[in-house]
C-alpha atoms as a PDB file:
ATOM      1  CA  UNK A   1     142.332 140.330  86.911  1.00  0.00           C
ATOM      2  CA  UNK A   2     141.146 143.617  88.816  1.00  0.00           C
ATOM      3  CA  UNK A   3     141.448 143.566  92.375  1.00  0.00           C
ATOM      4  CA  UNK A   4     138.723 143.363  94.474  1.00  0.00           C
ATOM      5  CA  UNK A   5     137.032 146.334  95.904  1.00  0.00           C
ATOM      6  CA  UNK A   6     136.387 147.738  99.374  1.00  0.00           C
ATOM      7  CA  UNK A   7     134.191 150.500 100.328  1.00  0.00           C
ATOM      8  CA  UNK A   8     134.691 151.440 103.777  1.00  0.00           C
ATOM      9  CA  UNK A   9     132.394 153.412 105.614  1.00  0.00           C
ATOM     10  CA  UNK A  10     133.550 155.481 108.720  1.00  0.00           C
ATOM     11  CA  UNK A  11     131.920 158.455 110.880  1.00  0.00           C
ATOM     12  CA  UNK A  12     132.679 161.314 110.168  1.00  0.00           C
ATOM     13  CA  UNK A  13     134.550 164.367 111.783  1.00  0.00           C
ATOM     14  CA  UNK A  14     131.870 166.925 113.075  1.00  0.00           C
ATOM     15  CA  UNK A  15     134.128 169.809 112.008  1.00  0.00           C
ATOM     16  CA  UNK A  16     134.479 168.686 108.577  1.00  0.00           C
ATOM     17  CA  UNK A  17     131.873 166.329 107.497  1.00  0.00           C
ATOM     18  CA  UNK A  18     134.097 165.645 104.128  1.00  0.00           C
ATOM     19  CA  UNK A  19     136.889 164.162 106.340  1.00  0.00           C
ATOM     20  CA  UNK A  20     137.197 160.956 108.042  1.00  0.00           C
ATOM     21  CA  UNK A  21     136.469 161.656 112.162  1.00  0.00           C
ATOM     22  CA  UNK A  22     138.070 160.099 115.069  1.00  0.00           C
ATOM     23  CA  UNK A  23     136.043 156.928 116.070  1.00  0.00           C
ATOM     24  CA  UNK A  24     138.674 154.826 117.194  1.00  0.00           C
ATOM     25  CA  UNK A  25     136.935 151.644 115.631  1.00  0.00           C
ATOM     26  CA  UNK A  26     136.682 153.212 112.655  1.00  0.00           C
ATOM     27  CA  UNK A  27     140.241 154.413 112.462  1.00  0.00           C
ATOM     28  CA  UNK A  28     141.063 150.717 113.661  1.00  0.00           C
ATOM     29  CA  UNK A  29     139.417 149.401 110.134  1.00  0.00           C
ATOM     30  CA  UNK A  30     140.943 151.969 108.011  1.00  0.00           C
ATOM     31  CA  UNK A  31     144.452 150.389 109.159  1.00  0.00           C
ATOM     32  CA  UNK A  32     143.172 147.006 108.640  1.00  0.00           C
ATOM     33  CA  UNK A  33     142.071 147.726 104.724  1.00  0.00           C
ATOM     34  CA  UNK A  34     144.876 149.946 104.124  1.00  0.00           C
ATOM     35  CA  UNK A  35     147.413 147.032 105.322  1.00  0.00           C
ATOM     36  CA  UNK A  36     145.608 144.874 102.578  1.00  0.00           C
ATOM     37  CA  UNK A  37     146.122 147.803 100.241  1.00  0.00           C
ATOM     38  CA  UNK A  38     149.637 148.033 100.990  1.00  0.00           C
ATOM     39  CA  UNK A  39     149.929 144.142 100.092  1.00  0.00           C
ATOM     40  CA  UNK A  40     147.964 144.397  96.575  1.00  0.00           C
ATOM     41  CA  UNK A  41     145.129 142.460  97.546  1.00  0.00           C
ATOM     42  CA  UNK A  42     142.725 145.370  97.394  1.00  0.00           C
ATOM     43  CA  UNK A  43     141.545 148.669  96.197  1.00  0.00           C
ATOM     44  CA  UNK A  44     140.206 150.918  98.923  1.00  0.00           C
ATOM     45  CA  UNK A  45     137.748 153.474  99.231  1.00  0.00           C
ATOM     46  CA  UNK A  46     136.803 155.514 102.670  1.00  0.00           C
ATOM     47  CA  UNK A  47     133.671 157.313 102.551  1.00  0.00           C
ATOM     48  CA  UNK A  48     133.166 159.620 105.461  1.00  0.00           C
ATOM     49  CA  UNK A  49     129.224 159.248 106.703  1.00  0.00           C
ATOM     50  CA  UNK A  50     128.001 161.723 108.783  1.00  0.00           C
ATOM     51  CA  UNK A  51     124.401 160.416 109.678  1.00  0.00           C
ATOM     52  CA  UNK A  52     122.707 164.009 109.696  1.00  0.00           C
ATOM     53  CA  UNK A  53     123.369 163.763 105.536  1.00  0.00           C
ATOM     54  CA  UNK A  54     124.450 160.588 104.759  1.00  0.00           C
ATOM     55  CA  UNK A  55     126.080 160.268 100.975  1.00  0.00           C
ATOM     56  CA  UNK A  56     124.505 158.035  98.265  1.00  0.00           C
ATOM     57  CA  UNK A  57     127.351 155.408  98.246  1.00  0.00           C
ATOM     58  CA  UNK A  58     126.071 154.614 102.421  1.00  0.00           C
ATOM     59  CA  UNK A  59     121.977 155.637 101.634  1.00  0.00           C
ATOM     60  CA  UNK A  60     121.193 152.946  99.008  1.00  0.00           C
ATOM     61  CA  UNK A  61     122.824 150.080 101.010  1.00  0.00           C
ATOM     62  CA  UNK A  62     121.313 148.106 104.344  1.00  0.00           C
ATOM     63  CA  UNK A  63     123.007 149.447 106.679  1.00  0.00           C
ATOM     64  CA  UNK A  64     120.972 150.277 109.338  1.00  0.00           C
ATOM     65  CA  UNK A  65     123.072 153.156 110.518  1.00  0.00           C
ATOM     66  CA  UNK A  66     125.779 151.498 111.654  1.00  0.00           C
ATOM     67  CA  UNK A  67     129.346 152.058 111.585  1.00  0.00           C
ATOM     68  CA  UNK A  68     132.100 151.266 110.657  1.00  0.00           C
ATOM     69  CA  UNK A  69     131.120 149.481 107.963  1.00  0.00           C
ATOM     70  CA  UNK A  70     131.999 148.034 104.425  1.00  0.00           C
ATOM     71  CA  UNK A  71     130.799 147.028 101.190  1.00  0.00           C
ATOM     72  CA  UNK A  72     132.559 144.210  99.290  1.00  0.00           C
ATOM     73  CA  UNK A  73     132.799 144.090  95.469  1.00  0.00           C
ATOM     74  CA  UNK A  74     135.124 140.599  94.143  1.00  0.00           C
ATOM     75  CA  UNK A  75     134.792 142.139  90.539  1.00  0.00           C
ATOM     76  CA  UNK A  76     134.303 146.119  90.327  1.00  0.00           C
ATOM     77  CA  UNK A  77     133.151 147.393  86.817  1.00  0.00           C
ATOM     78  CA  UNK A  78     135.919 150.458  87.358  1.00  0.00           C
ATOM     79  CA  UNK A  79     133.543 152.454  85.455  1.00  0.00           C
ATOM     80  CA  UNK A  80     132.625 155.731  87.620  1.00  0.00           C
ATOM     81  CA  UNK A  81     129.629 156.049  86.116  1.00  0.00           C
ATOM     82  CA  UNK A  82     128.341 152.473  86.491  1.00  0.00           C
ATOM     83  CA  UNK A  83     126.989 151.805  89.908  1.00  0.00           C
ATOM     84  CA  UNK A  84     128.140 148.445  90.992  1.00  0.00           C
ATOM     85  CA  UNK A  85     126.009 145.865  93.234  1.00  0.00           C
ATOM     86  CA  UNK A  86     128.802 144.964  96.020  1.00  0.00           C
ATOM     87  CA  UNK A  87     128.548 141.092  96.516  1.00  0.00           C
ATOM     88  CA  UNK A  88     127.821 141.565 100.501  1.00  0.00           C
ATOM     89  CA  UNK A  89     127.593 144.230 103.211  1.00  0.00           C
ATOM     90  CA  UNK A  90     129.153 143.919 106.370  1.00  0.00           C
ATOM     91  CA  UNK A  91     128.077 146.313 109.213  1.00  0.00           C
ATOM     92  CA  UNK A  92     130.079 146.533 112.744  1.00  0.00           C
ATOM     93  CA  UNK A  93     133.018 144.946 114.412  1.00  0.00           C
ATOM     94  CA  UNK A  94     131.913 141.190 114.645  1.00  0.00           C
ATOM     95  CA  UNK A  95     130.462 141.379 110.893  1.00  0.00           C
ATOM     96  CA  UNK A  96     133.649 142.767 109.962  1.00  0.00           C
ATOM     97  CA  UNK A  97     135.952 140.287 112.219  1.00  0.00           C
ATOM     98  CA  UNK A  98     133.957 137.504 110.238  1.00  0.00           C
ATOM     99  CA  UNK A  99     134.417 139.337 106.685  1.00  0.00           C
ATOM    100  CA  UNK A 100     138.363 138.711 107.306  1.00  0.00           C
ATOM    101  CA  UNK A 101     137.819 135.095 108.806  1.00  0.00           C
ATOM    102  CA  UNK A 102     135.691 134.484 105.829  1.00  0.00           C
ATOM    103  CA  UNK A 103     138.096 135.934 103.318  1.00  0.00           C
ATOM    104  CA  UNK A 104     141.376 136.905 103.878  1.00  0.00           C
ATOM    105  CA  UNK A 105     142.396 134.492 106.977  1.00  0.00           C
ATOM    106  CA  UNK A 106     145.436 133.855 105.821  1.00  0.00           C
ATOM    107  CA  UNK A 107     146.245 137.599 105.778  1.00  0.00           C
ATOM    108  CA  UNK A 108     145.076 138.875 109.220  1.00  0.00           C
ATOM    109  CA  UNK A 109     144.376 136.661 112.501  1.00  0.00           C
ATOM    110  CA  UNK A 110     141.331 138.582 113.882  1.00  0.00           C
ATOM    111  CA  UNK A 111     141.290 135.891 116.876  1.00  0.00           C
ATOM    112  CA  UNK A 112     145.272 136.418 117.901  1.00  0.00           C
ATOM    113  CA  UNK A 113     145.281 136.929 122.166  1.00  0.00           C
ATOM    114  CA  UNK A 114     147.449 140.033 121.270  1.00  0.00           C
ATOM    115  CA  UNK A 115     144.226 141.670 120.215  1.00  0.00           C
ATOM    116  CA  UNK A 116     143.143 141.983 124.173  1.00  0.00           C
ATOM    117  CA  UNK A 117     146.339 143.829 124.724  1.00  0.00           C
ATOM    118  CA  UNK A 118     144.514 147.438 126.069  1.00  0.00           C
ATOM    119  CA  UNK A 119     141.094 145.950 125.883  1.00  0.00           C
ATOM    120  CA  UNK A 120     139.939 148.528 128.739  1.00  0.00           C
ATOM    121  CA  UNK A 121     142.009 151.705 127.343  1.00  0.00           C
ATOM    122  CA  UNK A 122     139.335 153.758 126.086  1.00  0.00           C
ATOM    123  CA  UNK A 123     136.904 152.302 129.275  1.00  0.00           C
ATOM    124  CA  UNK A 124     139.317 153.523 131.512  1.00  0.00           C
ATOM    125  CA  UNK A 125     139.993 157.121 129.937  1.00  0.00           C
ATOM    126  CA  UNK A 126     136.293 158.038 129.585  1.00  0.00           C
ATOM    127  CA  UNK A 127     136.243 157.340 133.331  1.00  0.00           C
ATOM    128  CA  UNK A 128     139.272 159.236 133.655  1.00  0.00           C
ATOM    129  CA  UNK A 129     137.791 162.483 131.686  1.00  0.00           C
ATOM    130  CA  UNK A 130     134.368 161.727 133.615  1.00  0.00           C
ATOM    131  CA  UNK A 131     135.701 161.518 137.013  1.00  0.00           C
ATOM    132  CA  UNK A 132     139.191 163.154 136.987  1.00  0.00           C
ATOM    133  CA  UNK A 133     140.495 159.459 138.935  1.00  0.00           C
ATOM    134  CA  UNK A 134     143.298 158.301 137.054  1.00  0.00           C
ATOM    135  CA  UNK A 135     143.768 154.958 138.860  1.00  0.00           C
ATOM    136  CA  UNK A 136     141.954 152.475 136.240  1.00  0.00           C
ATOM    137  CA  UNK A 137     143.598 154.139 133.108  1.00  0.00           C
ATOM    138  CA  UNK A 138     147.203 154.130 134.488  1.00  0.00           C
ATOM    139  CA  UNK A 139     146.845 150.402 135.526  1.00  0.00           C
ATOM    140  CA  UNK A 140     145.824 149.934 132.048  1.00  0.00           C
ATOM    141  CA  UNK A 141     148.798 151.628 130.571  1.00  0.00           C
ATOM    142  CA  UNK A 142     151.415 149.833 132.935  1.00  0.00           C
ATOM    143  CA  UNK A 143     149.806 146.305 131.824  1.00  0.00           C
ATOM    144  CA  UNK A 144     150.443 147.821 128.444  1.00  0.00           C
ATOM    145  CA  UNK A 145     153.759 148.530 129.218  1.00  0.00           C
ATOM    146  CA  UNK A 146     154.570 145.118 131.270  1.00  0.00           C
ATOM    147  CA  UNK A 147     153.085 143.503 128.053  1.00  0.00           C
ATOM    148  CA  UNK A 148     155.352 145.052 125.593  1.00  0.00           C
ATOM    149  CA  UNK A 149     158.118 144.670 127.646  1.00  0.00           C
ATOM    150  CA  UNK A 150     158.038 140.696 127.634  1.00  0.00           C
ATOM    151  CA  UNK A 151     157.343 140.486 124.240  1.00  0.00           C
ATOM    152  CA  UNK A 152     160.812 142.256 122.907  1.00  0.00           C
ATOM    153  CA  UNK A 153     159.239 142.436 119.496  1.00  0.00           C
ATOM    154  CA  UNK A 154     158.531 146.003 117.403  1.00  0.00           C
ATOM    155  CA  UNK A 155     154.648 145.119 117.800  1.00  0.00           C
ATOM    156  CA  UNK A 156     152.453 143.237 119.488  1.00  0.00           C
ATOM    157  CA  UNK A 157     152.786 140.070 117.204  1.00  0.00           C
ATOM    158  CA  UNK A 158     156.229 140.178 116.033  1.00  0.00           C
ATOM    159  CA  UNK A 159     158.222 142.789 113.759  1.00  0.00           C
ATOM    160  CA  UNK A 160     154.865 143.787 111.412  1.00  0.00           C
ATOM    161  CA  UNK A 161     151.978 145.495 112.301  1.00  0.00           C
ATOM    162  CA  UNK A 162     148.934 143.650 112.917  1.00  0.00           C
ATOM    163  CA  UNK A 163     145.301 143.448 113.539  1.00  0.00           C
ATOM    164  CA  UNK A 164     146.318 143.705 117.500  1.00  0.00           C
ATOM    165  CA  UNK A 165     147.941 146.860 116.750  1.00  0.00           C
ATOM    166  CA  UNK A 166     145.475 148.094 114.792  1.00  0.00           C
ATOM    167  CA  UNK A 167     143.361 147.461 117.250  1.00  0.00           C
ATOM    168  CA  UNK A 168     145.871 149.058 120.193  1.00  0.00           C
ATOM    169  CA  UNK A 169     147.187 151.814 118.741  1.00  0.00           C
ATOM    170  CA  UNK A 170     143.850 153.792 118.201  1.00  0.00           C
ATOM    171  CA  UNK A 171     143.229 153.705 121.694  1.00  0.00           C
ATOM    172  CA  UNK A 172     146.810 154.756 122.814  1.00  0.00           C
ATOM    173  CA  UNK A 173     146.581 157.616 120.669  1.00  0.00           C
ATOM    174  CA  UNK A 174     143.756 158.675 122.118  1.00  0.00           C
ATOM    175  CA  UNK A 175     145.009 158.738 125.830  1.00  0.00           C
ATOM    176  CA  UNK A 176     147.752 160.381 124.652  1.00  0.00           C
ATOM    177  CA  UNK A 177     145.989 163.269 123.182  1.00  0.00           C
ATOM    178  CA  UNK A 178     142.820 163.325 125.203  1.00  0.00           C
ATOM    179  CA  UNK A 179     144.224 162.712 128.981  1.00  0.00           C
ATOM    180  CA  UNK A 180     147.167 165.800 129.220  1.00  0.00           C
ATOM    181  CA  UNK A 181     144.303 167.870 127.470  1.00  0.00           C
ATOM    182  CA  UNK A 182     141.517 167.616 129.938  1.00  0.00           C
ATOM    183  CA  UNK A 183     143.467 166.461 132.551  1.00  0.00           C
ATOM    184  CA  UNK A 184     147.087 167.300 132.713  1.00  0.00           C
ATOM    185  CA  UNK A 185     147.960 163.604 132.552  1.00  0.00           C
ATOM    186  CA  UNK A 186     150.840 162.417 130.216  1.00  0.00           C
ATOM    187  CA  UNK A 187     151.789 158.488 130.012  1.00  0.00           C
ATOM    188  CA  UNK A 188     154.342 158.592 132.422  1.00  0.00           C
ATOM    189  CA  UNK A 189     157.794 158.372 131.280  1.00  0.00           C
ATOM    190  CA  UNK A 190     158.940 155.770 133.043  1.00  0.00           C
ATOM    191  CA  UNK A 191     156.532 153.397 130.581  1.00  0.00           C
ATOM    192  CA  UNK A 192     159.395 153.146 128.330  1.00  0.00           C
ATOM    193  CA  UNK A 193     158.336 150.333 126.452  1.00  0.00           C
ATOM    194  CA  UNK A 194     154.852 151.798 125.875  1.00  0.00           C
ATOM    195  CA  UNK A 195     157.063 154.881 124.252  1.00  0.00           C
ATOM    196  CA  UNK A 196     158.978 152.995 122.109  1.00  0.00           C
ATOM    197  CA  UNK A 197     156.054 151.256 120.986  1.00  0.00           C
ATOM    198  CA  UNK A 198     154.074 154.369 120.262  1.00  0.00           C
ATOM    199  CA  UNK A 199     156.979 155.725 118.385  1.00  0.00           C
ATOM    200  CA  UNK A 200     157.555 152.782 116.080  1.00  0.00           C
ATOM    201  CA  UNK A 201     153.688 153.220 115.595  1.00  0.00           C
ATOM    202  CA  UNK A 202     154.174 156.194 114.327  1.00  0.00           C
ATOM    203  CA  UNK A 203     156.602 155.706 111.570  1.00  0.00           C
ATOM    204  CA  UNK A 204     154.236 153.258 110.035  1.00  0.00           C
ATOM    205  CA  UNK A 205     152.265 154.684 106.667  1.00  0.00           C
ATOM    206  CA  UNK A 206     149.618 152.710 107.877  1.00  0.00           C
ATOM    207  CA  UNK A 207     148.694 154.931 111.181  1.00  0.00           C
ATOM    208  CA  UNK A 208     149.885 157.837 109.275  1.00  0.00           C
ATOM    209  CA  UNK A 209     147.148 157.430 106.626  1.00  0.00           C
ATOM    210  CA  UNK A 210     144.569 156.684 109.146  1.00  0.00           C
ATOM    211  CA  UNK A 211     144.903 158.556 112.163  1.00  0.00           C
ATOM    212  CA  UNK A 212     142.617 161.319 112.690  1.00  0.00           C
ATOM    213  CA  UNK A 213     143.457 165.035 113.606  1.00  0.00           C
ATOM    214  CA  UNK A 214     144.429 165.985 116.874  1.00  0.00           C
ATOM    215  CA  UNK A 215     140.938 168.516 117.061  1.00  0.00           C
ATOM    216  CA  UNK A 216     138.656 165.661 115.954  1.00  0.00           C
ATOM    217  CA  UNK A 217     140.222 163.424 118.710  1.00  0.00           C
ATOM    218  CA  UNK A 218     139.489 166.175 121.257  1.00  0.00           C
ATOM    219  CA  UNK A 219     135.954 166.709 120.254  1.00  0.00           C
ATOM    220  CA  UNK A 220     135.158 163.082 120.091  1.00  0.00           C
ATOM    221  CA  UNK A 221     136.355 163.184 123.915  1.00  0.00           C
ATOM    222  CA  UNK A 222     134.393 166.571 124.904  1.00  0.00           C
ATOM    223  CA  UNK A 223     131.101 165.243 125.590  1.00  0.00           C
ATOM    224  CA  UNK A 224     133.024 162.956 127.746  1.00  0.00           C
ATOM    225  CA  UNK A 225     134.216 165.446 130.398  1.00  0.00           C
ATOM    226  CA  UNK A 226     132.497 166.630 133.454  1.00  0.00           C
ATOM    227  CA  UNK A 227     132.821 170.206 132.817  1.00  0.00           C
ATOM    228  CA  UNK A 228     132.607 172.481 136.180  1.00  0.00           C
ATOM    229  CA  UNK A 229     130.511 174.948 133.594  1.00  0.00           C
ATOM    230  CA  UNK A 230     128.904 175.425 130.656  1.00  0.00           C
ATOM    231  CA  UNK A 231     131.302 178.274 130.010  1.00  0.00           C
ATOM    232  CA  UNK A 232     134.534 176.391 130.686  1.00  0.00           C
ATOM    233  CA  UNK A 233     132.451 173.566 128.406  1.00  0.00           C
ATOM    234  CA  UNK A 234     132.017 175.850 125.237  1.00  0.00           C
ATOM    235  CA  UNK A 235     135.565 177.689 125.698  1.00  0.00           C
ATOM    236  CA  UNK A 236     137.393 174.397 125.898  1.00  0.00           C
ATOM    237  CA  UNK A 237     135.509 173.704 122.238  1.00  0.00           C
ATOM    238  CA  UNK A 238     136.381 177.137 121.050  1.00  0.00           C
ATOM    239  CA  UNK A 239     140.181 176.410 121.487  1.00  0.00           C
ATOM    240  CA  UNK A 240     139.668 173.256 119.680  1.00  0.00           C
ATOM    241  CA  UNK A 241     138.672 174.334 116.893  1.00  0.00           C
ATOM    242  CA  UNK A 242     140.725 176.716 116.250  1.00  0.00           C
ATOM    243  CA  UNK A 243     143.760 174.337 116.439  1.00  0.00           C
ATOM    244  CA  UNK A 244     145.537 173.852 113.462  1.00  0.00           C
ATOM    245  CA  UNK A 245     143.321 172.294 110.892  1.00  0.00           C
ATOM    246  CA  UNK A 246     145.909 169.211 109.532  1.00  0.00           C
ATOM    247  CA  UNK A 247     147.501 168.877 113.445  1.00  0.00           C
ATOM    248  CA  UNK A 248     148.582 165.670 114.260  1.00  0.00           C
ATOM    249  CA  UNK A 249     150.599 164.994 117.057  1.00  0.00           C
ATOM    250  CA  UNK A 250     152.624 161.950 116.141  1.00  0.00           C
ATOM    251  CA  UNK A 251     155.847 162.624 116.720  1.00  0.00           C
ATOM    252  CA  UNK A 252     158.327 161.810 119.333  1.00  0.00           C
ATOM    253  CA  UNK A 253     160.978 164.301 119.560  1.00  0.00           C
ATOM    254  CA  UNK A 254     163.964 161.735 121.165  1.00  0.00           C
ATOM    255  CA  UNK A 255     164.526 158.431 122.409  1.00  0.00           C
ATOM    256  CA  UNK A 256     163.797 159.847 125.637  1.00  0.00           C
ATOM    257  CA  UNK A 257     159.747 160.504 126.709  1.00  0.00           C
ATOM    258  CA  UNK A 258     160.641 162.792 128.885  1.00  0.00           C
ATOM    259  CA  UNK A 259     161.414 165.356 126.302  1.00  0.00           C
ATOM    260  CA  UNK A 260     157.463 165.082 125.048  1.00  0.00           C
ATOM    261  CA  UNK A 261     156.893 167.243 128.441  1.00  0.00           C
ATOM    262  CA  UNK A 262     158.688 170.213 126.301  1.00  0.00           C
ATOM    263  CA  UNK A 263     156.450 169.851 123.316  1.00  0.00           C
ATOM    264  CA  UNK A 264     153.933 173.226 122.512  1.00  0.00           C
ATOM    265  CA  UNK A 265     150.851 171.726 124.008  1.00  0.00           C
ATOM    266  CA  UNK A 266     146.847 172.921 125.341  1.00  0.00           C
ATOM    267  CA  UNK A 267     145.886 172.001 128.666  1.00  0.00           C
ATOM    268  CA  UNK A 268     142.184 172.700 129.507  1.00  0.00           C
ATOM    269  CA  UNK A 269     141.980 173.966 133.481  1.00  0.00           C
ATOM    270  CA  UNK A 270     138.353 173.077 133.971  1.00  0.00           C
ATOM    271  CA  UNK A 271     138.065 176.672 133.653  1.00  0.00           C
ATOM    272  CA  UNK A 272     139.477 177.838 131.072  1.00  0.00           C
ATOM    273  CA  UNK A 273     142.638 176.575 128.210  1.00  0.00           C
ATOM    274  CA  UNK A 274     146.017 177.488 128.899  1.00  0.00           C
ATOM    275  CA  UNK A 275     148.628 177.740 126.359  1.00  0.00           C
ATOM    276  CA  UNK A 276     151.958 176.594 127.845  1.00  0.00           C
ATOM    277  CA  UNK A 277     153.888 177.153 125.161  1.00  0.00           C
ATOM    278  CA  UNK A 278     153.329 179.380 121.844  1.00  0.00           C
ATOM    279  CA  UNK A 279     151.441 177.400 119.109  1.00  0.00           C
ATOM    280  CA  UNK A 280     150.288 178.634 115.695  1.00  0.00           C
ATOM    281  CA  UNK A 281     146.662 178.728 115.138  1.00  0.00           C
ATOM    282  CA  UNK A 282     144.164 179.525 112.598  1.00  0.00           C
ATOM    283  CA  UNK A 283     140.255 180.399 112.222  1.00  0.00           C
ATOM    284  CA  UNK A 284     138.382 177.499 111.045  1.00  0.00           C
ATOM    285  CA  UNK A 285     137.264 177.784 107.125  1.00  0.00           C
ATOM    286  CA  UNK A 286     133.644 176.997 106.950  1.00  0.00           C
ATOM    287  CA  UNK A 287     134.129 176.784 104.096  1.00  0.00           C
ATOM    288  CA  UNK A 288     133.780 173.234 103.847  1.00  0.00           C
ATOM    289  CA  UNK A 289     135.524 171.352 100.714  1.00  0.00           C
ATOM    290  CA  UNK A 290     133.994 168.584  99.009  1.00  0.00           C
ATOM    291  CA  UNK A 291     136.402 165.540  99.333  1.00  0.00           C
ATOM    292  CA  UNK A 292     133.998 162.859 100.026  1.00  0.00           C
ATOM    293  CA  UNK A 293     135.438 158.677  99.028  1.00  0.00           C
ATOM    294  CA  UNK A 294     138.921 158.989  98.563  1.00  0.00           C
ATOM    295  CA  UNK A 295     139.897 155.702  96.628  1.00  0.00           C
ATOM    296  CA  UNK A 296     143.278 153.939  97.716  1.00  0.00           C
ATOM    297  CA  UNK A 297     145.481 151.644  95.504  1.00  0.00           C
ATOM    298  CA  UNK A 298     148.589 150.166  95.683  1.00  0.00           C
ATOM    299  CA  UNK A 299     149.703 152.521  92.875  1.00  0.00           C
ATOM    300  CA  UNK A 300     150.003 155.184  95.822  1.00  0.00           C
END
């Protein structure tokens, strides 16, 4: 019997309109599928939409320009040049919540309290790049941390990842690219539990396969700053892009955080980006590759 299939729609990075972009919902989805990939209960496909030229596989279904979203198919032809009817569409976070309630509840708990575990992260950071006033985002990271700490488990619901981490881990990511960037702010060191959590995060395939690249992540944040110019504005995205096109910054260098202060890292002044330490970059090939729905299997 062929496994069922799952076409996942997700936005789209605005460098590269052929590559998945750095919503953190949709990157939150991509882990949820791919877990179900990784236990052979489904084929996957991720089609990148950008909504300025949608692709065919996103035009010809009801999805009223939303995103994330999916398309299910129980019994896929596997024929590339047949055009399947998927048996339902599913468009946003509670439609997709209720696809895994409806179908694979024994797989995923979409309703675990673990799931509210950094509800306010990415609240409290576009405040923080708005404003420059750290104070809601760093409360948010120490209830993180005080969380993690009484749990004494690898993630948030035991010793496997979860929906709650799916759901958590986008959004620590992000501060942790996003917040030293525009604002000189790393998680402090002394959340050690917050660390260790981010690091076992990080050895997982799943976030590995999903998580965007460090430039889309910045970009995504960009028109969240309060820029003191539009010069220090359009230079900030000029060093962005030219970042390293497959940069990902998900590494942890020792047990210790305090040795991520070392790393090669941008910091955008407000006026203008200084490099603290030398970093390798490259012009950005417009010359855009075609690699639109990239299918997923547990043959991987």
């Amino acid at each position: 019997m062929k496994q069922p299939l799952i076409e996942l729609f997700v936005k789209a990075s605005t460098v590269d309109p052929g590559d998945k972009g750095a919503c953190p919902y949709s990157q939150k989805w991509f882990m949820v599928f791919y877990l179900f990939v990784e236990r052979q209960l489904v084929n996957l496909r991720v089609i990148p939409v950008s909504m300025a030229n949608p692709p065919d596989e996103y035009s010809r279904l009801d999805m009223n320009k939303q995103l994330p979203a999916i398309a299910f198919y129980s019994n896929p032809s596997g024929n590339e040049n047949v055009r399947d009817t998927p048996d339902a569409v599913y468009r946003g976070d509670d439609e997709l919540e209720e696809f895994l309630r409806l179908k694979y509840s024994s797989e995923m708990n979409v309703d675990a309290k673990e799931q509210w575990v950094g509800a306010d992260l990415l609240r409290s950071l576009n405040h923080f790049l708005r404003t420059g006033s750290s104070q809601q985002m760093l409360a948010n990271l120490s209830a993180v941390n005080d969380h993690l700490q009484k749990t004494r488990t690898t993630f948030l619901e035991g010793d496997y990842f979860s929906y709650s981490d799916c759901a958590l881990a986008c959004k620590l990511h992000q501060v942790r690219i996003a917040a030293p960037f525009f604002r000189g702010l790393n998680i402090p060191d002394n959340f050690t539990c917050l660390w260790s959590y981010l690091k076992a995060v990080y050895a997982t395939r799943v976030f590995d396969v999903a998580c965007p690249l460090d430039r889309d992540i910045l970009l995504h944040c960009l028109e969240k700053v309060d820029f003191i110019s539009l010069e220090a504005k359009n230079e900030a995205h000029h060093e962005i892009i030219i970042l390293p096109q497959e940069n990902k910054s998900t590494f942890i260098p020792s047990e210790s955080p305090i040795a991520v202060a070392q790393m090669p890292h941008l910091v955008c002044s407000g006026i203008r980006l200084v490099v603290h330490s030398m970093m390798p970059t490259m012009e950005y090939d417009r010359d855009i590759p075609a690699r639109l729905s990239r299918l997923y299997t547990a043959m991987e």
